[in-house]
N, C-alpha and C. Protein backbone atom coordinates (compact mmCIF):
# COMPACT_ATOMS: atom_id res chain seq x y z
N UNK A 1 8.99 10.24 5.96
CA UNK A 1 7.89 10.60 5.10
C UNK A 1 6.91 11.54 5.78
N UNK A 2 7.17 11.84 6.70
CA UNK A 2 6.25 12.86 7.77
C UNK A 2 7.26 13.85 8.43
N UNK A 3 6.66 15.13 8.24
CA UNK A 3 7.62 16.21 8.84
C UNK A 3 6.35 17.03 9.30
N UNK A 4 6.50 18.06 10.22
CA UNK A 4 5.83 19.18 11.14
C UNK A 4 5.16 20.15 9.72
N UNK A 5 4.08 20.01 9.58
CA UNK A 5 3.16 21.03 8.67
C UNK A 5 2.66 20.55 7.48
N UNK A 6 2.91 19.27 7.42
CA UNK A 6 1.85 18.70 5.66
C UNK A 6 0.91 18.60 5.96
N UNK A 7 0.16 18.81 6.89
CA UNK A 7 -0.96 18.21 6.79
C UNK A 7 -1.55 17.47 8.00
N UNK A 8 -2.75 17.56 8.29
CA UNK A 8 -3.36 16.92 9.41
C UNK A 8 -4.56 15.99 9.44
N UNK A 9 -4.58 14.89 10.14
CA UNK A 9 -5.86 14.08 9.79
C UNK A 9 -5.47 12.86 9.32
N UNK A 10 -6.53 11.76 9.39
CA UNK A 10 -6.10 10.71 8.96
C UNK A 10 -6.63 10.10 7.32
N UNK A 11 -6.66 11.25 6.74
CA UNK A 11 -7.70 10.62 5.40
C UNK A 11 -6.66 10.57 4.75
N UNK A 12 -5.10 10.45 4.47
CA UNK A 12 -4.58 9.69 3.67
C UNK A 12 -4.33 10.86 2.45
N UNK A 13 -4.86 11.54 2.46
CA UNK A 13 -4.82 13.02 1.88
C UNK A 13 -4.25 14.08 1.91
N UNK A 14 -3.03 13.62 2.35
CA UNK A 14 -2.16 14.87 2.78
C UNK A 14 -1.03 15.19 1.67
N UNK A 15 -0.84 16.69 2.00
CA UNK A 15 0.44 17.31 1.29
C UNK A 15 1.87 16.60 1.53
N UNK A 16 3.07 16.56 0.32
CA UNK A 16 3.80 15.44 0.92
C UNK A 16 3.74 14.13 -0.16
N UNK A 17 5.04 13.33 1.01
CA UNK A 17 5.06 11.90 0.09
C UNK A 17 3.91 11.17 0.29
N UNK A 18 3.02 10.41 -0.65
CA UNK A 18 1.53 9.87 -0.23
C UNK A 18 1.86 8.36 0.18
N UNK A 19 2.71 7.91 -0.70
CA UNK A 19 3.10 6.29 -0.83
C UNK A 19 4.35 6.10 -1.46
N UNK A 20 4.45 5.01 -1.44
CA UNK A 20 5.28 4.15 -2.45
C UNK A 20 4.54 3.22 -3.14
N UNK A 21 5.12 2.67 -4.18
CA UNK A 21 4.93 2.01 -5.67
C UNK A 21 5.73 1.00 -5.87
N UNK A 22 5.40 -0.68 -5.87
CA UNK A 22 6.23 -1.75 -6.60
C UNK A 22 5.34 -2.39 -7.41
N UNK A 23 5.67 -2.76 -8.53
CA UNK A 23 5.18 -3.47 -9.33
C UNK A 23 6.06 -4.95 -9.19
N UNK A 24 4.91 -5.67 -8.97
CA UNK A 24 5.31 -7.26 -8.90
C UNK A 24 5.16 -7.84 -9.92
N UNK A 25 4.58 -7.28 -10.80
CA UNK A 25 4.69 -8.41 -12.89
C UNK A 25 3.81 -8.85 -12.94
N UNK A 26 2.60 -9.66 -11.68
CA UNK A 26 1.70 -10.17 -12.03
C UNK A 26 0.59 -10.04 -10.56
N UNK A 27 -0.84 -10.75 -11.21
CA UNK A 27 -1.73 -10.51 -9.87
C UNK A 27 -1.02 -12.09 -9.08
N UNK A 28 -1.10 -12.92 -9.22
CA UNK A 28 -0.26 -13.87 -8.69
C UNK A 28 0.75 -13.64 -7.77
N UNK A 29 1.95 -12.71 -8.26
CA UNK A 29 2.80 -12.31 -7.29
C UNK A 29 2.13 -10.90 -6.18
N UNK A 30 1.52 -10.87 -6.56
CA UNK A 30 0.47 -9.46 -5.83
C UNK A 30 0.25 -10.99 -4.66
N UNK A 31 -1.05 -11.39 -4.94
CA UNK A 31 -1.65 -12.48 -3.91
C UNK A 31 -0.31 -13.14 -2.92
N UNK A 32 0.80 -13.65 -3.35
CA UNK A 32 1.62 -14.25 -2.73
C UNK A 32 1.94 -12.97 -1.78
N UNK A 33 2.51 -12.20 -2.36
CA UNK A 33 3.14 -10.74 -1.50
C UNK A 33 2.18 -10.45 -0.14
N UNK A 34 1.08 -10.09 -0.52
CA UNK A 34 0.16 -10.49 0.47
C UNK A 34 -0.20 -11.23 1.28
N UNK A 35 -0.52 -12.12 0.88
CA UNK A 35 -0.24 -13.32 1.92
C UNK A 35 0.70 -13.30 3.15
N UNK A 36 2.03 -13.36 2.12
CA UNK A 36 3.11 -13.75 2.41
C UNK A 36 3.20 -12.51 3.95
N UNK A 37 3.37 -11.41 3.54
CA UNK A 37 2.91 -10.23 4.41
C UNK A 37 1.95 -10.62 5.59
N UNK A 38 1.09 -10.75 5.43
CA UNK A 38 -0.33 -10.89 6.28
C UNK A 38 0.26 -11.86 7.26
N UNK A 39 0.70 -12.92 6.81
CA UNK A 39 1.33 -13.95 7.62
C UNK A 39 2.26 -13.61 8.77
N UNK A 40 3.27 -12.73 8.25
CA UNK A 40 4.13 -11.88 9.27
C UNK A 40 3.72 -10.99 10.31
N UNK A 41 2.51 -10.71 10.11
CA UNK A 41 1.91 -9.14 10.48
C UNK A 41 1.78 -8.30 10.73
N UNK A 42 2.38 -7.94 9.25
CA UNK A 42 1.83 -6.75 8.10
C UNK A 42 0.66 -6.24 7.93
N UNK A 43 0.49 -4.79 8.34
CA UNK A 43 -1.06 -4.46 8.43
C UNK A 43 -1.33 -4.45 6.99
N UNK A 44 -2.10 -5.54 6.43
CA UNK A 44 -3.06 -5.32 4.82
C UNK A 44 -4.10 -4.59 5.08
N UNK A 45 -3.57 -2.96 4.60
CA UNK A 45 -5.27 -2.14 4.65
C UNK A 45 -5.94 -2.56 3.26
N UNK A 46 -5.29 -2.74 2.62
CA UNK A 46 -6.56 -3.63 1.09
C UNK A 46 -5.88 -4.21 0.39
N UNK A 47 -7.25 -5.51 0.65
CA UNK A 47 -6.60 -6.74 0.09
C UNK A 47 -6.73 -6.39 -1.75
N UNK A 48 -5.88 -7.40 -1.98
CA UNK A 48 -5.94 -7.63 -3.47
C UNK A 48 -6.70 -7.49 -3.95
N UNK A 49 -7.13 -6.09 -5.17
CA UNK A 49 -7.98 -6.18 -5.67
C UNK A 49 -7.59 -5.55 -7.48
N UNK A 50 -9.01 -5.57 -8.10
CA UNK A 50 -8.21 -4.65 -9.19
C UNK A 50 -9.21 -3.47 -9.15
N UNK A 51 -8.38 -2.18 -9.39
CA UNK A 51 -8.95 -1.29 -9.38
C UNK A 51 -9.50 -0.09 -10.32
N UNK A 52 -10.33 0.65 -10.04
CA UNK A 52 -11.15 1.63 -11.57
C UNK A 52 -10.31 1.50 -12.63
N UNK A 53 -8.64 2.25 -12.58
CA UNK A 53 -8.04 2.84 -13.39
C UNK A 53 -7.31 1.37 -13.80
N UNK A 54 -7.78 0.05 -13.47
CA UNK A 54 -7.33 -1.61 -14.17
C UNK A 54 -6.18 -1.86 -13.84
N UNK A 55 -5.70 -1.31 -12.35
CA UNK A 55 -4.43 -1.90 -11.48
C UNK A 55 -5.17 -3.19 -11.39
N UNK A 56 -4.36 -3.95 -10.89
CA UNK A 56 -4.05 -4.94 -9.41
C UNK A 56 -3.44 -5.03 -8.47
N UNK A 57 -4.06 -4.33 -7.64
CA UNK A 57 -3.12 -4.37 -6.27
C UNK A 57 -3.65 -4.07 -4.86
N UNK A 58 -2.69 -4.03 -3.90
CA UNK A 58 -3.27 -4.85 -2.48
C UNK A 58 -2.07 -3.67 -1.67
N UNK A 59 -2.75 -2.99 -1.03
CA UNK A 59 -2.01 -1.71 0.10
C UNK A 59 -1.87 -2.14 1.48
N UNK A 60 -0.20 -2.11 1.76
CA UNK A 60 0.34 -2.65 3.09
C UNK A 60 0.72 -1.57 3.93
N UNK A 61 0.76 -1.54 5.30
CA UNK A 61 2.07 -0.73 5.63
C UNK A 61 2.96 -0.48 6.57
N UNK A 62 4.04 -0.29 6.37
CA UNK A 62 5.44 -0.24 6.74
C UNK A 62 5.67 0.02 8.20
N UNK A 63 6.29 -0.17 9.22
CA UNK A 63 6.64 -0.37 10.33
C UNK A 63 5.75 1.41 10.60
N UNK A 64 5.94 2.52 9.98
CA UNK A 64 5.35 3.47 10.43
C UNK A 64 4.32 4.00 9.97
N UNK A 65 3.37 3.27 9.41
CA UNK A 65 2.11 3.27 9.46
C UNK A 65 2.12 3.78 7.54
N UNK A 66 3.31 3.87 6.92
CA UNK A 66 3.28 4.65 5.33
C UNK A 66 2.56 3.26 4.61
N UNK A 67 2.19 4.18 3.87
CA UNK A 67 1.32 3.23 2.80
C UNK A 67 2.11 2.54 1.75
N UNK A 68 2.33 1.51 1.15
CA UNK A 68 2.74 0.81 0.04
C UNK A 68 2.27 -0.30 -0.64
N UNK A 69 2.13 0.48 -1.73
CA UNK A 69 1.02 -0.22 -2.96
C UNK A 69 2.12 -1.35 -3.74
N UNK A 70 1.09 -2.53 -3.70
CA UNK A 70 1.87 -3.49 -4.73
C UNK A 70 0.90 -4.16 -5.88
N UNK A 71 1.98 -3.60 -6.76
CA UNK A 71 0.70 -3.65 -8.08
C UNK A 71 1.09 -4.56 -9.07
N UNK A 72 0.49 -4.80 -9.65
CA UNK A 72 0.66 -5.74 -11.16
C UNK A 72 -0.15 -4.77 -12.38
């Protein structure tokens, strides 16, 4: 998900793949996922929440630092 020239800096703002996307069906399975994650440790950069546009969801990430959103 990172190659030589998208982009520089750490604001998450870069040219390129930004994230990934799962929908878990509910805020319930959001909270467990989390958890469940956190427990292992899984960096949770944000916890469960719901957000402006009336997600629910809680941003983890992946052995190389990529972002992945789990939403309801």
């Amino acid at each position: 998900m990172w190659r030589p020239g998208l982009g520089t800096g750490d604001d998450h703002e870069r040219y390129g793949y930004a994230h990934l996307a799962f929908a878990l069906g509910s805020p319930a399975a959001v909270d467990a996922a989390a958890d469940r994650l956190a427990a292992q440790g899984v960096a949770v950069l944000s916890r469960p929440r719901r957000t402006g546009d009336g997600y629910y969801e809680c941003v983890v990430a992946d052995p190389d630092g990529n972002r992945i959103e789990l939403v309801a």
